[in-house]
Protein backbone atom coordinates (compact mmCIF):
# COMPACT_ATOMS: atom_id res chain seq x y z
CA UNK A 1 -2.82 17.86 18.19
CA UNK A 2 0.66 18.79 17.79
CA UNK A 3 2.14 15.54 19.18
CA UNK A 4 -0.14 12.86 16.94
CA UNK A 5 2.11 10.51 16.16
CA UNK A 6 1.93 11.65 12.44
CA UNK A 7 3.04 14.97 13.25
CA UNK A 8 5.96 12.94 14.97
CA UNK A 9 6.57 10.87 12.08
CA UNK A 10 6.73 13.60 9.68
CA UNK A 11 8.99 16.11 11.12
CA UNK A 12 11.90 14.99 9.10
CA UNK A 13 10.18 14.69 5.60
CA UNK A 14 6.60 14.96 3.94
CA UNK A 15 4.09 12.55 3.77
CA UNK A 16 2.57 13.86 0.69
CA UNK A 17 3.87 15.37 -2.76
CA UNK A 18 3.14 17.92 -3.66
CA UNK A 19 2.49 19.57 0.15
CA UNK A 20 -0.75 21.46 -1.15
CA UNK A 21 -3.28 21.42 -3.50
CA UNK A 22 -3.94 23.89 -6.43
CA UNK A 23 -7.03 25.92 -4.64
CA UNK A 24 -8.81 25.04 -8.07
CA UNK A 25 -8.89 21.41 -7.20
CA UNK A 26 -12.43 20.31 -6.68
CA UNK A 27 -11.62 16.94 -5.83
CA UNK A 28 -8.27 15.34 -3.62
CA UNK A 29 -7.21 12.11 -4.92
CA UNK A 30 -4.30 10.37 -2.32
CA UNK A 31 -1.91 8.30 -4.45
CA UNK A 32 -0.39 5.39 -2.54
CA UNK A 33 2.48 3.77 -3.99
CA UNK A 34 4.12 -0.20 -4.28
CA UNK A 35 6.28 -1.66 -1.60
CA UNK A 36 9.82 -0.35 -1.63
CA UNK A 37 8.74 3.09 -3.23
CA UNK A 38 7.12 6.34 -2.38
CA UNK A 39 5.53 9.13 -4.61
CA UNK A 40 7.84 9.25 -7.41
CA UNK A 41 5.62 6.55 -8.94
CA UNK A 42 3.13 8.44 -9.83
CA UNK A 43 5.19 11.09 -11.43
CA UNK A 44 3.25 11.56 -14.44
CA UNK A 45 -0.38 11.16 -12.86
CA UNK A 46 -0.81 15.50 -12.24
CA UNK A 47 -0.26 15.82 -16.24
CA UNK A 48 -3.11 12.89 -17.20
CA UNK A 49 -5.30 13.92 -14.75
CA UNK A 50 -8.63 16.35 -14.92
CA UNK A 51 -8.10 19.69 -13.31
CA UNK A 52 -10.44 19.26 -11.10
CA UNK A 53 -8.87 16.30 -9.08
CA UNK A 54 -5.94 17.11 -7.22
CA UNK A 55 -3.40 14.43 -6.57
CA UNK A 56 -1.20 14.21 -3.49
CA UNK A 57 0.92 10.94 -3.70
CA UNK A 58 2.54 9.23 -0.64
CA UNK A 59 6.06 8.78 0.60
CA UNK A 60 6.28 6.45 3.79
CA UNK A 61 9.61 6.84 6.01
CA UNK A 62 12.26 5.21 4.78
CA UNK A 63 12.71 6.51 1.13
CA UNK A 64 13.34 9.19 -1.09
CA UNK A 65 13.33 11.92 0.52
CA UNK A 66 12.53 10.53 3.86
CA UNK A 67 15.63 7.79 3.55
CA UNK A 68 16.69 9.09 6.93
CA UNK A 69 13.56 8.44 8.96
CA UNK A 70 13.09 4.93 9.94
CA UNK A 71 10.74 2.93 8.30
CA UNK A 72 7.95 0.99 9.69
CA UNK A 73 8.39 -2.50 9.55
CA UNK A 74 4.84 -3.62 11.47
CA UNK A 75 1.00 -2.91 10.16
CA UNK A 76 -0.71 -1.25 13.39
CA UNK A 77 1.59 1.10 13.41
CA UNK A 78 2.08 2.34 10.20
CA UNK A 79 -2.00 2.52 9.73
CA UNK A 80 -2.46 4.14 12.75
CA UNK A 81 0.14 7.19 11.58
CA UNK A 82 -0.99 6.94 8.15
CA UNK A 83 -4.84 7.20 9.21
CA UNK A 84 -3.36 10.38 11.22
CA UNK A 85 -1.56 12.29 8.32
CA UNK A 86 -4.23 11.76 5.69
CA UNK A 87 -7.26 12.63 8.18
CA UNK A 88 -5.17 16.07 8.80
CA UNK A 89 -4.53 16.61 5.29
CA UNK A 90 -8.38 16.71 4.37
CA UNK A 91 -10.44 20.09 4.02
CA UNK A 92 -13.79 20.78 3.03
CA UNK A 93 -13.35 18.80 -0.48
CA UNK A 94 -14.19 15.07 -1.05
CA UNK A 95 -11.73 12.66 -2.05
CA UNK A 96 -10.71 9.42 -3.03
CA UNK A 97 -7.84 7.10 -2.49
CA UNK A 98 -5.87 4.64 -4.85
CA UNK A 99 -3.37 2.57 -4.67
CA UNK A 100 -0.94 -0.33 -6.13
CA UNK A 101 -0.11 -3.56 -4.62
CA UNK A 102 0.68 -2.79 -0.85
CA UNK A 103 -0.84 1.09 -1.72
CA UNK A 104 -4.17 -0.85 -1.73
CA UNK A 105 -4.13 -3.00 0.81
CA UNK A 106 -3.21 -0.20 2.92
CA UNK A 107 -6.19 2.03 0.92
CA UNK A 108 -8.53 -0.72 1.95
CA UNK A 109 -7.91 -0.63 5.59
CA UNK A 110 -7.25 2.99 6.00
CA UNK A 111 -10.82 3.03 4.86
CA UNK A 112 -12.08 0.43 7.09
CA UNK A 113 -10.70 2.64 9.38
CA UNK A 114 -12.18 5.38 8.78
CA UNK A 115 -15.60 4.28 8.52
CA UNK A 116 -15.12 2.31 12.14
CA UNK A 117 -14.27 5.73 13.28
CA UNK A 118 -17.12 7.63 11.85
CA UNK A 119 -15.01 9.92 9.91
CA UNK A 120 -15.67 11.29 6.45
CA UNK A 121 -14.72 8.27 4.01
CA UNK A 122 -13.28 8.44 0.51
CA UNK A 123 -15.88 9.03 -2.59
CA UNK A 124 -14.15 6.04 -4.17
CA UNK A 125 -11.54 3.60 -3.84
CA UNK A 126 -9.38 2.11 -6.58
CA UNK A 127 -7.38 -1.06 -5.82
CA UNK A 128 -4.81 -1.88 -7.94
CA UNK A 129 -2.46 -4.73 -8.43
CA UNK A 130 -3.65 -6.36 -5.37
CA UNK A 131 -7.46 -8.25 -4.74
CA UNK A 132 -8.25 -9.70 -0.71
CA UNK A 133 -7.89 -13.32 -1.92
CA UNK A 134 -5.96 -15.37 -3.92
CA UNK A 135 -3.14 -13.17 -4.21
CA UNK A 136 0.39 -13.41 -3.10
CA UNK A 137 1.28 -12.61 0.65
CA UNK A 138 4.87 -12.45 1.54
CA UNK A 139 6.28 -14.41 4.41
CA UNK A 140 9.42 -14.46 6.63
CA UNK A 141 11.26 -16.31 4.22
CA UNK A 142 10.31 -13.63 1.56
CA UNK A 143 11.23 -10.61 3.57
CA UNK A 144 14.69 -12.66 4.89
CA UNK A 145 15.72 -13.60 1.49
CA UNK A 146 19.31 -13.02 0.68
CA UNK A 147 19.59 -9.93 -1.83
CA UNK A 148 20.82 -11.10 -4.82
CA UNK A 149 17.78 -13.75 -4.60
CA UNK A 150 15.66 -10.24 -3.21
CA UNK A 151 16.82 -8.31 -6.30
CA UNK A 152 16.15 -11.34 -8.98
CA UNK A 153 12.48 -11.88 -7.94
CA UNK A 154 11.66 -7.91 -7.59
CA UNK A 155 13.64 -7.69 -11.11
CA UNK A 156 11.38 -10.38 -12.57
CA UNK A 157 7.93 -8.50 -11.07
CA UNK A 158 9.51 -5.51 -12.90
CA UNK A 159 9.49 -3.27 -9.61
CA UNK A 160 11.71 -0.94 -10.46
CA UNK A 161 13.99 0.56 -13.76
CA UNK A 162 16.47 -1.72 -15.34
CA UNK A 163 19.14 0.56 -14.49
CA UNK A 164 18.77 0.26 -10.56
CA UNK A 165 19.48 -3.35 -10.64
CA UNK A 166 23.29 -2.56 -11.14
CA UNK A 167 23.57 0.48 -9.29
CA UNK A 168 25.04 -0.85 -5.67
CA UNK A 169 23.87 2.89 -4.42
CA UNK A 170 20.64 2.56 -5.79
CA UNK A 171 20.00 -0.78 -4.55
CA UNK A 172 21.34 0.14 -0.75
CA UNK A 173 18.42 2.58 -0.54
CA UNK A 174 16.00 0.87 -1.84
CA UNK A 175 16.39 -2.91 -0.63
CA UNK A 176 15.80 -1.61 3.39
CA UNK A 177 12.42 -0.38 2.11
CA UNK A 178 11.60 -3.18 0.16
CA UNK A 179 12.12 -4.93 3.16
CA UNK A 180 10.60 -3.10 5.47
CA UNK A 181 7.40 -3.04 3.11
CA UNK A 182 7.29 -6.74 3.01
CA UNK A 183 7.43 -7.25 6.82
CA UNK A 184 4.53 -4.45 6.92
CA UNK A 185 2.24 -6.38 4.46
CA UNK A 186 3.29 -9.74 6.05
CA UNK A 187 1.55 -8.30 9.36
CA UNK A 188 -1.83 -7.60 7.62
CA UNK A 189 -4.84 -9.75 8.96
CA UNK A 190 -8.16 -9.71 6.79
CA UNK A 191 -11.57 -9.47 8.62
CA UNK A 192 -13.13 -9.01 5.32
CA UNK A 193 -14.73 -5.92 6.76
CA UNK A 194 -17.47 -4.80 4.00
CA UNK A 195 -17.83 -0.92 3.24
CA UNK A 196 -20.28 1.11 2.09
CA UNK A 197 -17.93 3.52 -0.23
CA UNK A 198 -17.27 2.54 -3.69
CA UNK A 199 -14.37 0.28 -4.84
CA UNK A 200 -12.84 -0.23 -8.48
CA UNK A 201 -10.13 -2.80 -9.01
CA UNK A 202 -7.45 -2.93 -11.89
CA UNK A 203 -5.14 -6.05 -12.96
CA UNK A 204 -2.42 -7.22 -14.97
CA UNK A 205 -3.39 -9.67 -17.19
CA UNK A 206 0.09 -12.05 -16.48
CA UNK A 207 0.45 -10.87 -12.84
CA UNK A 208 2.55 -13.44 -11.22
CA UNK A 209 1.58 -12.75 -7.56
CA UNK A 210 -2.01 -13.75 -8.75
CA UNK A 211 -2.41 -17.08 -7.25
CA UNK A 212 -6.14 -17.39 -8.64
CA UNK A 213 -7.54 -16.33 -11.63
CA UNK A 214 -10.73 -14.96 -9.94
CA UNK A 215 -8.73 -13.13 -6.90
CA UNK A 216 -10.22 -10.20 -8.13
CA UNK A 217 -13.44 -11.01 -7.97
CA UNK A 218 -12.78 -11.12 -4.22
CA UNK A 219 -13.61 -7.62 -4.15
CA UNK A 220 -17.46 -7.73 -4.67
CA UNK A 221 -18.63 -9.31 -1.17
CA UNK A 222 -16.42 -6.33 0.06
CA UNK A 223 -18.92 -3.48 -1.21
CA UNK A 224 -22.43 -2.99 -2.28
CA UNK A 225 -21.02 -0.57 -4.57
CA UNK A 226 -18.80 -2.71 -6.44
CA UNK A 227 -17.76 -1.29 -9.79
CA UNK A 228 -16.11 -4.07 -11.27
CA UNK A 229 -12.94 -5.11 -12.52
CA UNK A 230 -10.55 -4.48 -15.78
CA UNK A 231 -7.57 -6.01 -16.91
CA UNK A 232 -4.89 -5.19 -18.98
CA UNK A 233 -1.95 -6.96 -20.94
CA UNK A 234 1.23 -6.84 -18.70
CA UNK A 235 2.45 -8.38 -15.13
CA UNK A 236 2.11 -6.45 -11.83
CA UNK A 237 3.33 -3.69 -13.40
CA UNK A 238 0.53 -3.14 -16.15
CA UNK A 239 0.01 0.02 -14.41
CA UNK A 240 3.31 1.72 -16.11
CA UNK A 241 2.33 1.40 -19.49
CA UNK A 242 -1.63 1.46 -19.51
CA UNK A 243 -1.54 4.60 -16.65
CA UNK A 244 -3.65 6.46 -19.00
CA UNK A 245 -6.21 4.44 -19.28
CA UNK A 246 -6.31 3.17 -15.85
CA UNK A 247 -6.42 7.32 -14.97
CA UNK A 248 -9.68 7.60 -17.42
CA UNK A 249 -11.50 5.05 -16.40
CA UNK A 250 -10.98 5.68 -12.16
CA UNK A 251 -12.01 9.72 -13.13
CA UNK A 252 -15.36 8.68 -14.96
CA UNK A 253 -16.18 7.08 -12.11
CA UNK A 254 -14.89 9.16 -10.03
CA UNK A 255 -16.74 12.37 -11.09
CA UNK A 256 -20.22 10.37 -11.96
CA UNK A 257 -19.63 9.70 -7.74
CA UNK A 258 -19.10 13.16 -7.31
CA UNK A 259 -21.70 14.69 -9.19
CA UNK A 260 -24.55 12.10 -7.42
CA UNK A 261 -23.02 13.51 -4.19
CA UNK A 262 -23.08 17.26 -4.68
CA UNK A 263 -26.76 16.45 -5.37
CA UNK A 264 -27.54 15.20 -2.37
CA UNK A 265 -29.59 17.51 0.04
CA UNK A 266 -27.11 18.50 2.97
């Protein structure tokens, strides 16, 4: 329906770049990014990845190129829209979802979602930088911290380039979203809902927002299709530098998944 309230949402911007897929691509693969950015992120993910899984990466309101829109600062609602623009995006080919730090808590729940609602669900889902327990959830006095104390602790996770730090602009667009992002996530209430789709999780070895050292074994009472864990040198960040192997290892999986699927009897 015309007036969904994604349709709403997205009339000044896109929720997903780029707006199609290549007709080629087999497989779609939705790309959800950290608190306080949007698609740019994942930048260099089309060039790694197979040709037969097309990626569409998310930009919520409030950034990039949606800076104008007004960004969400509670949980219902931003699941509810998001749950909206991704079911409309989908076609006749499977897909998966993945995401980074807030990207997978909000992959999680979209999916929990979805299989509530009896809709398809993805082939996979990779979670990383985040795990159910034993991780760091942000507060009021997180999201209300003054921003120079803001900007030291999101410089010390390694959010963002070096260069943004010291660019006032930079930090004006960004900071709101950051913001906004952290009231979102602050919102989120666990029912450790189990689902039947299956889940892959990815860590930084020196994460400091991992409060336990098994948080990510959290994961396997969420999924009787648990495919593990793997960890790689680096903070929350790890992804940056080890993208490439992070993209290898969530495609094997991905197309064994596929391949047992397309076998199925219809």
């Amino acid at each position: 329906m015309a007036n969904t309230l994604a349709a709403q949402v997205s009339t000044h911007g896109q929720w997903f770049h780029p707006e199609a897929l290549d007709p080629a691509a087999e497989i779609r693969l939705f790309l959800f990014p950290h608190a306080g950015s949007g698609a740019i992120i994942y930048r260099d993910w089309a060039g790694l990845l197979p040709p037969d899984i097309g990626a569409q990466a998310v930009t919520l309101p409030g950034r990039q190129e949606r800076r104008d829109e007004a960004a969400f600062t509670a949980w219902d609602p931003l699941v509810d829209a998001l749950y909206e623009a991704v079911l409309a995006e989908c076609d006749y080919r499977p897909f998966a979802i993945f995401g980074h730090c807030l990207g997978a808590q909000l992959a999680y729940h979209l999916a929990v979602r979805m299989h509530r609602e009896g809709v398809p669900e993805p082939l996979l889902l990779g979670m990383s930088g985040w795990a159910p327990e034993g991780f760091f959830n942000p507060t009021k006095e997180h999201i209300g911290m003054p921003q120079e104390e803001l900007v030291d602790w999101i410089k010390r996770l390694g959010s963002f380039p070096a260069e943004i730090y010291d660019n006032p602009e930079m930090l004006k667009m960004i900071i709101p979203a950051l913001r906004a992002d952290l009231s979102v996530a602050a919102q989120r209430v666990d029912e450790a809902d189990p689902l039947p789709c299956p889940m892959v999780s990815y860590g930084g070895q020196d994460d400091p927002l991992m409060e336990e050292r098994t948080a990510f074994s959290s994961w396997r009472p969420r999924s009787p299709h648990y495919l593990g864990h793997s960890e790689f040198s680096g903070g929350h960040f790890f992804i940056d530098r080890h993208a490439l192997a992070v993209i290898s290892d969530f495609t094997r999986h991905l197309h064994r998944i596929a391949a047992a699927a397309a076998d199925q009897p219809a």
